[in-house]
Protein backbone atom coordinates (compact mmCIF):
# COMPACT_ATOMS: atom_id res chain seq x y z
CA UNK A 1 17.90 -92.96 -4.92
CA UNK A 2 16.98 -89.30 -4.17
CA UNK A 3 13.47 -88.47 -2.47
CA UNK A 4 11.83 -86.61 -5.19
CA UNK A 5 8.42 -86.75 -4.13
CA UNK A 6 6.31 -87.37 -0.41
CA UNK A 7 4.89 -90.99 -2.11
CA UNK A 8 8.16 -92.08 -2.67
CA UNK A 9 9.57 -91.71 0.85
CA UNK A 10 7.08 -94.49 2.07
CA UNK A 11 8.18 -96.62 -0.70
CA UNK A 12 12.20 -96.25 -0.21
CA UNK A 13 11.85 -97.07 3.21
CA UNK A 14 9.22 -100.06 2.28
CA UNK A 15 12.17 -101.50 -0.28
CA UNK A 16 15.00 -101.29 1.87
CA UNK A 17 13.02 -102.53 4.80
CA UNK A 18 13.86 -99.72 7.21
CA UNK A 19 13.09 -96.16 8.26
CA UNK A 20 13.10 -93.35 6.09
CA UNK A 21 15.87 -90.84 7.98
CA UNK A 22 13.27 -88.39 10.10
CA UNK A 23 15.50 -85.65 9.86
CA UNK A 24 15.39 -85.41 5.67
CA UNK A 25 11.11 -86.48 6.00
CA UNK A 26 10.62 -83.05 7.97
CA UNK A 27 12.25 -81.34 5.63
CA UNK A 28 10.26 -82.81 2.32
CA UNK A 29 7.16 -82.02 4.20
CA UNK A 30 8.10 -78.92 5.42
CA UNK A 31 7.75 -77.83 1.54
CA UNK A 32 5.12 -80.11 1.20
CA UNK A 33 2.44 -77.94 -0.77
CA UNK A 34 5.17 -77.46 -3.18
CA UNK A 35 6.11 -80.67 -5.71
CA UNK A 36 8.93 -78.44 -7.21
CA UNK A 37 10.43 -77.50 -3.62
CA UNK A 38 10.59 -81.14 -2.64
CA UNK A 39 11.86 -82.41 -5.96
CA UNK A 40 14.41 -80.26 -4.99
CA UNK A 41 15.52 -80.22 -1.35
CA UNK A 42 15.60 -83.94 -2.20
CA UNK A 43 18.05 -83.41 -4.88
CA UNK A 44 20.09 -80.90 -2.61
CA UNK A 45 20.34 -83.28 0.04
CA UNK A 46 20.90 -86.20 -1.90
CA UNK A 47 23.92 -84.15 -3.69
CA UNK A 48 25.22 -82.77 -0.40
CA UNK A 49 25.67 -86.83 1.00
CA UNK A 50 27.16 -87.81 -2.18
CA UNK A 51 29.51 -84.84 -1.83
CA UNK A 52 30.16 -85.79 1.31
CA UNK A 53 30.94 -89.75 0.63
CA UNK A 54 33.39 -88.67 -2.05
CA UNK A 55 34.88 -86.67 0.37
CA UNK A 56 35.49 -88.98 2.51
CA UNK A 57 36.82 -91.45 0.34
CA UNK A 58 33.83 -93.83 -0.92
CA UNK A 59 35.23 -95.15 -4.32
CA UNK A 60 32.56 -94.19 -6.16
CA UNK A 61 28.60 -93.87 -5.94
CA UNK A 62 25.62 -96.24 -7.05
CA UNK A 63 22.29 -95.05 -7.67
CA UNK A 64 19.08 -97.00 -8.02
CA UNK A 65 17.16 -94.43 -10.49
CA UNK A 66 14.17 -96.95 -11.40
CA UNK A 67 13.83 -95.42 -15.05
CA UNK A 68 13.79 -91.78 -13.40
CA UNK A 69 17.32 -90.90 -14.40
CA UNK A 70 16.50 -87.14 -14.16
CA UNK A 71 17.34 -86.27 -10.91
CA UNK A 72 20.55 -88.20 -10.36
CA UNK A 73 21.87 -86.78 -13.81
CA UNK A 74 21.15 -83.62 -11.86
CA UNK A 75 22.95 -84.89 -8.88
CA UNK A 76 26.02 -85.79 -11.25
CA UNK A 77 26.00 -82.23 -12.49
CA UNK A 78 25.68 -80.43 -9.27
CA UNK A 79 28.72 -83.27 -8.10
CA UNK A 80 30.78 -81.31 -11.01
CA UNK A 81 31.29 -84.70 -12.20
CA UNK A 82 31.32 -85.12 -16.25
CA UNK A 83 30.66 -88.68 -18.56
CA UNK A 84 33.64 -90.75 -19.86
């Protein structure tokens, strides 16, 4: 599930019961001020791992979108990847 907002970083790491990676938290709040900017360094990182999985092999990818499909349809685009 991609960070797309500062509220939602506390609630990721409150479902999966663990921290939140400190390292992608500084930089959502480094754009902070800016809902747009952290929609989408959170997309742009979240693109960049799944590029990076595929690379290295992973099958395939899951994402838990909780009705907000919008940014991982983004993700699939910026993947190159296509329906069917």
């Amino acid at each position: 599930m991609p960070a797309t907002s500062l509220g939602s970083i506390k609630r990721m790491a409150e479902m999966q019961g663990s921290e939140f990676p400190a390292w992608l938290a500084e930089k959502l709040h480094a754009v902070g001020d800016d809902p747009a900017a952290v929609r989408a360094v959170g997309i742009a990182e979240a693109t960049r791992l799944c590029s990076a999985l595929l690379a290295g092999g992973a099958a395939g990818l899951h994402f838990y979108t909780l009705n907000r499909s919008t940014a991982t349809r983004e993700i699939y685009e910026n993947l190159g990847l296509r329906e069917g």
